[in-house]
Protein backbone atom coordinates (compact mmCIF):
# COMPACT_ATOMS: atom_id res chain seq x y z
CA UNK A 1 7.88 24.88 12.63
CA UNK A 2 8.30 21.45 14.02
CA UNK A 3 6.16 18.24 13.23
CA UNK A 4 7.23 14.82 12.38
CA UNK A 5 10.43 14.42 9.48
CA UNK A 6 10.29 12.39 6.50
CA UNK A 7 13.39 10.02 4.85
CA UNK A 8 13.06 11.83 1.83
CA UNK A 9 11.86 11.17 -2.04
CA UNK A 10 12.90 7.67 -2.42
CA UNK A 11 10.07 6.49 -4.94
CA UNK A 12 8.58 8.09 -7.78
CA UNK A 13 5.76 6.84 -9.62
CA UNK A 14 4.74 7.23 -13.49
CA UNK A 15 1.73 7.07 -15.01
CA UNK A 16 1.59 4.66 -18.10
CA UNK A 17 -0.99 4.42 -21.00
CA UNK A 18 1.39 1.17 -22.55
CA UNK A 19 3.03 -1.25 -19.92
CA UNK A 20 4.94 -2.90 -23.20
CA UNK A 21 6.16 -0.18 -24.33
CA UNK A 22 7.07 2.03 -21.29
CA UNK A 23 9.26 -1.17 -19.70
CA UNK A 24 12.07 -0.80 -22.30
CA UNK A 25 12.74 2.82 -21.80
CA UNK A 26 12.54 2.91 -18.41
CA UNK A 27 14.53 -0.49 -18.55
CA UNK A 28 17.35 1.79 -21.00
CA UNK A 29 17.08 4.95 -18.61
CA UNK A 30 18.41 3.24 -15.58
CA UNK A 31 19.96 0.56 -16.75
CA UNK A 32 18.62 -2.45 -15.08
CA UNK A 33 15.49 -4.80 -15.71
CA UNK A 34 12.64 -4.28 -13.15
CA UNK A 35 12.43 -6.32 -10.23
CA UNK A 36 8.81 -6.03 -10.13
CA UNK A 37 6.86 -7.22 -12.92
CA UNK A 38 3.15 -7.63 -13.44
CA UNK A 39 0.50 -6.24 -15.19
CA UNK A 40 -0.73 -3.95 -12.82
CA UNK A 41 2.58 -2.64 -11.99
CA UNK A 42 6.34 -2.75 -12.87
CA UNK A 43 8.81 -1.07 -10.60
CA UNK A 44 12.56 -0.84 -10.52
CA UNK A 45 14.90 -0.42 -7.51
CA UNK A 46 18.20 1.73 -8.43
CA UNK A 47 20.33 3.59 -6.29
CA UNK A 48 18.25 3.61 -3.57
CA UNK A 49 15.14 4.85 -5.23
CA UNK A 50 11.71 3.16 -6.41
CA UNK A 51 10.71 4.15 -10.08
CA UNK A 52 7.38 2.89 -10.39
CA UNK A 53 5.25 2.78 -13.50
CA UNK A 54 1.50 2.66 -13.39
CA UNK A 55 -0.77 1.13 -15.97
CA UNK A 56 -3.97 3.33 -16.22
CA UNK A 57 -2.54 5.76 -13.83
CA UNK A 58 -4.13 8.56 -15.86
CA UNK A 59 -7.87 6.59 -14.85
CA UNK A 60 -6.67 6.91 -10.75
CA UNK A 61 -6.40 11.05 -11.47
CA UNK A 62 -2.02 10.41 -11.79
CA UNK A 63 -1.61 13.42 -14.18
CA UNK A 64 2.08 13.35 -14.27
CA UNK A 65 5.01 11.06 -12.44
CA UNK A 66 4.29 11.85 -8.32
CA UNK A 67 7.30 12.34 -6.17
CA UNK A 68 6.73 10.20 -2.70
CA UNK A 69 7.95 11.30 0.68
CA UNK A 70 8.63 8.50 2.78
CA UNK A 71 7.42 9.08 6.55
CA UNK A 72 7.38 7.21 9.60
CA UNK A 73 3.68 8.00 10.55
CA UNK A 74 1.39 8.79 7.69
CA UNK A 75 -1.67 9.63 9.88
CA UNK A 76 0.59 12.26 11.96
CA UNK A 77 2.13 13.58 8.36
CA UNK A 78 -1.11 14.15 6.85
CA UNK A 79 -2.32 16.15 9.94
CA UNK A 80 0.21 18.25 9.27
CA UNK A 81 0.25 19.11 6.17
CA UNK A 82 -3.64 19.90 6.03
CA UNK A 83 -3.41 21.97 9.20
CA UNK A 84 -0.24 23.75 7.03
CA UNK A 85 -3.00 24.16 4.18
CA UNK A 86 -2.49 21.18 1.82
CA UNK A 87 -5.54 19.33 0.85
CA UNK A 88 -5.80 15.56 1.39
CA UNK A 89 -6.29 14.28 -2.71
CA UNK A 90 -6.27 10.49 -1.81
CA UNK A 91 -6.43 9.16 1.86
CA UNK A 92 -4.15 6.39 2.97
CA UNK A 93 -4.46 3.16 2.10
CA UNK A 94 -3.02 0.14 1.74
CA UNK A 95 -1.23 -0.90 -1.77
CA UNK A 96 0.28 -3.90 -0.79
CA UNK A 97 3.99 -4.94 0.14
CA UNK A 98 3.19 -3.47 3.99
CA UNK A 99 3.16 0.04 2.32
CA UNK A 100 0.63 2.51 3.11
CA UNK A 101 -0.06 5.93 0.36
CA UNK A 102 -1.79 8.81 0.43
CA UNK A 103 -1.47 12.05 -1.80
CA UNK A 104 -1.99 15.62 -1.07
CA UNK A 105 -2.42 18.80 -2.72
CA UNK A 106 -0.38 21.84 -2.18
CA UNK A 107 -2.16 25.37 -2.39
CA UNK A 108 -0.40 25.77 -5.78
CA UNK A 109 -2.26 22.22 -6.91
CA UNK A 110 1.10 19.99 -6.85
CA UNK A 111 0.65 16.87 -6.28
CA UNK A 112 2.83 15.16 -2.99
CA UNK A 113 2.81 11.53 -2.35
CA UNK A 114 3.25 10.36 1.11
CA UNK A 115 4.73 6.34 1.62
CA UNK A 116 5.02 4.65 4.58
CA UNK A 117 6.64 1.25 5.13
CA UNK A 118 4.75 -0.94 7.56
C-alpha cells in the first residue's frame, strides 16, 4: 500500500476535568514547567514531543489522551484513511499556532489524531 507518510506521534493530548490540579503532575512526570500556559490549554515540549492537556476535553467527545500523527498534507491523509475504512470523527480545522487537526476512527473505534504544521 502506498499513500502519503507521516513524521510520527510527536504530540499527545489529555483530557482534563482540573487545569490546577493536572499542571503539577504533568509538571512532576516530565520534569519541566509548561511552556504553554492558559486557561484553555497548557502544553509542554520535552524530548521532542507535545504533551498537551485539555480543559473540558471530556465536553469536545476526548474520552481518553489521543495520540497525534503528524502529516504533511492532512486533506490527502484523511482520504486515505477513510478510503482504508477509518471514519472521519472531527474534520480539520484550525486550532491556532498554524496547526491544522482532525481525528479519525479506526474500525475497532480508536481514536487517531492527525496534526499538521502550516
Amino acid at each position: 500500500m502506498t499513500g502519503s507518510s507521516t513524521h510520527g506521534i510527536k504530540t499527545v493530548l489529555h483530557p482534563v476535568t482540573d487545569l490546577a490540579k493536572a499542571k503539577p503532575v504533568y509538571a512532576a512526570l516530565l520534569g519541566i514547567e509548561p511552556q504553554y500556559d492558559d486557561e484553555s490549554y497548557v502544553g509542554f515540549e520535552v524530548e521532542g514531543q507535545h504533551i498537551g492537556l485539555v480543559p473540558g476535553g471530556t465536553n469536545q467527545g476526548m474520552t481518553s489522551p489521543v495520540a497525534y500523527w503528524h502529516v504533511p498534507d492532512i486533506e490527502a491523509k484523511l482520504a486515505e484513511l477513510t478510503a482504508a475504512g477509518a471514519t472521519v470523527n472531527e474534520p480539520a480545522r484550525q486550532v491556532g499556532w498554524g496547526r491544522v487537526v482532525a481525528t479519525v476512527t479506526d474500525p475497532d473505534g480508536n481514536v487517531l489524531g492527525l496534526l499538521q504544521d502550516r
